[in-house]
N, C-alpha and C. Protein backbone atom coordinates (compact mmCIF):
# COMPACT_ATOMS: atom_id res chain seq x y z
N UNK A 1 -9.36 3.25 -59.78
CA UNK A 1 -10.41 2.57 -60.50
C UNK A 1 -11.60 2.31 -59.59
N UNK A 2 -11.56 2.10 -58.46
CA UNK A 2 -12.25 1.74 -57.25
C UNK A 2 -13.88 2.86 -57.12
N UNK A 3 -12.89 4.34 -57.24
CA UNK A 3 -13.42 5.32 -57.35
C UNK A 3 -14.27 5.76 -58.52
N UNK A 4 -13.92 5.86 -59.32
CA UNK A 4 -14.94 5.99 -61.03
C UNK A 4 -15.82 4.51 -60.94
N UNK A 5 -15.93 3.26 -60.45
CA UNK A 5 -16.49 2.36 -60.55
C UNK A 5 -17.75 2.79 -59.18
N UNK A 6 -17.29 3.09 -58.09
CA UNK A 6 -17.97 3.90 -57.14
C UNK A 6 -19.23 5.16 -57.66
N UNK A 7 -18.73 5.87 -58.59
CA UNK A 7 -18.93 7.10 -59.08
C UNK A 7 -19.99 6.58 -59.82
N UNK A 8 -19.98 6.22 -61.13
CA UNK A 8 -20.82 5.93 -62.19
C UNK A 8 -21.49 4.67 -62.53
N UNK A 9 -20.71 3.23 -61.85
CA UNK A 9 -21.04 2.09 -62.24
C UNK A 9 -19.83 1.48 -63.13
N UNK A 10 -19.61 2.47 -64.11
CA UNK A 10 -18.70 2.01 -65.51
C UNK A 10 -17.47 2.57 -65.50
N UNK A 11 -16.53 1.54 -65.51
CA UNK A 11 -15.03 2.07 -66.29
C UNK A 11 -14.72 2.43 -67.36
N UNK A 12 -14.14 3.25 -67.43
CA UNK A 12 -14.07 4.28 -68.64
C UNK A 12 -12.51 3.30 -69.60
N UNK A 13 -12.30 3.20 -70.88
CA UNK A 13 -10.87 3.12 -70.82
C UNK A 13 -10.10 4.05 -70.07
N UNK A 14 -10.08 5.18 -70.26
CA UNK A 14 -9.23 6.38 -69.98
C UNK A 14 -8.88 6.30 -68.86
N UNK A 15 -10.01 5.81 -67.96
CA UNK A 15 -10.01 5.72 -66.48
C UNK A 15 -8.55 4.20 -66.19
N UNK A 16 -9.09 2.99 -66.86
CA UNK A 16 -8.44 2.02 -66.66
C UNK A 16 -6.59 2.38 -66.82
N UNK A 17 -6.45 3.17 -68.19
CA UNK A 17 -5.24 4.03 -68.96
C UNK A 17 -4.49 4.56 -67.86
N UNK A 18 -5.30 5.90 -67.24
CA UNK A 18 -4.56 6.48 -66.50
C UNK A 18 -4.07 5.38 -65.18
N UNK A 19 -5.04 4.77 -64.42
CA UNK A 19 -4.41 4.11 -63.80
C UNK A 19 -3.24 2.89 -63.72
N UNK A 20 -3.46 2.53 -65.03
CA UNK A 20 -2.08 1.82 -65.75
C UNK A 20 -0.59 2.86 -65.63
N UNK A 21 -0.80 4.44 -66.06
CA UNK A 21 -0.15 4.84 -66.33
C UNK A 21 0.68 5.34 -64.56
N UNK A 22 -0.49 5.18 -63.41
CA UNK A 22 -0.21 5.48 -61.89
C UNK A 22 1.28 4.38 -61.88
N UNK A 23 0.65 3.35 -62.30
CA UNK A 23 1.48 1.83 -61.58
C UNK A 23 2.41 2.00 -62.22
N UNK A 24 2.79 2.33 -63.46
CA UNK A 24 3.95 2.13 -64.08
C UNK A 24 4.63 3.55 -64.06
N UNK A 25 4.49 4.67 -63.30
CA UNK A 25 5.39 5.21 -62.31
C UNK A 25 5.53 5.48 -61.39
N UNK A 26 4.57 4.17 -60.40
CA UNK A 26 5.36 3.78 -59.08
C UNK A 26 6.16 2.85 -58.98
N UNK A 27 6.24 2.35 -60.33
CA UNK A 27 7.46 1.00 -60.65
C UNK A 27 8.95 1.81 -61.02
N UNK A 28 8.62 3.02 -61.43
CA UNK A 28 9.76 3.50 -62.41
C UNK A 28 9.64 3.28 -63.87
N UNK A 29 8.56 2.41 -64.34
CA UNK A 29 8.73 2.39 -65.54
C UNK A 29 8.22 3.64 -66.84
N UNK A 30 8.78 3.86 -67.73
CA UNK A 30 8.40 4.94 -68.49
C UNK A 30 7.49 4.41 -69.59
N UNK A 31 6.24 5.38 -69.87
CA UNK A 31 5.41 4.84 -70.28
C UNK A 31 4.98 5.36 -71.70
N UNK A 32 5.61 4.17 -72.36
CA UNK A 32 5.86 4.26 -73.87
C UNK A 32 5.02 4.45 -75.34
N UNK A 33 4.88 4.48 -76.57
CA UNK A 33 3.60 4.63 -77.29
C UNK A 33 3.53 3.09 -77.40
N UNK A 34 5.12 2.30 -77.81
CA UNK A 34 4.78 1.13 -77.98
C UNK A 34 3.74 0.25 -77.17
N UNK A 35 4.11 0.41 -75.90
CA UNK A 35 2.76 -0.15 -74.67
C UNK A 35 1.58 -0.08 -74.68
N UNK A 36 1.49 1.71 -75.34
CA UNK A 36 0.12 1.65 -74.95
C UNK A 36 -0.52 1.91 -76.29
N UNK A 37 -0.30 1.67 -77.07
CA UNK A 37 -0.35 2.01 -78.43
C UNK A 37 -1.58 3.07 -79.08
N UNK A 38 -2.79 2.80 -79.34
CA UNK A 38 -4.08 3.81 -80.01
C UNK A 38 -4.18 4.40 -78.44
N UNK A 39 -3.60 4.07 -77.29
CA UNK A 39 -3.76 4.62 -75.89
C UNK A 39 -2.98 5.65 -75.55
N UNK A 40 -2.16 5.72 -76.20
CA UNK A 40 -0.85 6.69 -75.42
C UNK A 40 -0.97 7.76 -75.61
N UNK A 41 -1.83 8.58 -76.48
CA UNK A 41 -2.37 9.67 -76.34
C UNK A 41 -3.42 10.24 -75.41
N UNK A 42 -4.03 9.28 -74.69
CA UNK A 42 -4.50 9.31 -72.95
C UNK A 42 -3.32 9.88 -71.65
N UNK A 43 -2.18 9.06 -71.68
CA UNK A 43 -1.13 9.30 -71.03
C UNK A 43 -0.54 10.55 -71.32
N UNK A 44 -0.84 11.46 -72.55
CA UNK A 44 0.26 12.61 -72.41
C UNK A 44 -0.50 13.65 -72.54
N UNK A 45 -2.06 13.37 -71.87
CA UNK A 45 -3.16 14.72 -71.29
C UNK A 45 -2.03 15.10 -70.28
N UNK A 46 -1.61 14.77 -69.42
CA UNK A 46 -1.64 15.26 -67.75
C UNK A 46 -0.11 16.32 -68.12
């Protein structure tokens, strides 16, 4: 986030998303539609 805020000024959701989606598999956690709900179609670009 550090970086795109560096970059442009503005956080993107997508930007905020994916990095949600970093942390919650360096936790182990699997990252669900329930969680991320109108979002979770961000998470299953990669």
């Amino acid at each position: 986030m550090l970086l795109a805020a560096e970059n442009s000024g503005v956080i993107a959701m997508e930007e905020v998303i994916n990095a949600t989606k970093k942390e919650f598999q360096k936790i182990g956690n699997v990252c669900s539609q329930s969680e991320f709900g109108k979002y979770y179609e961000l998470i299953c670009k990669d």
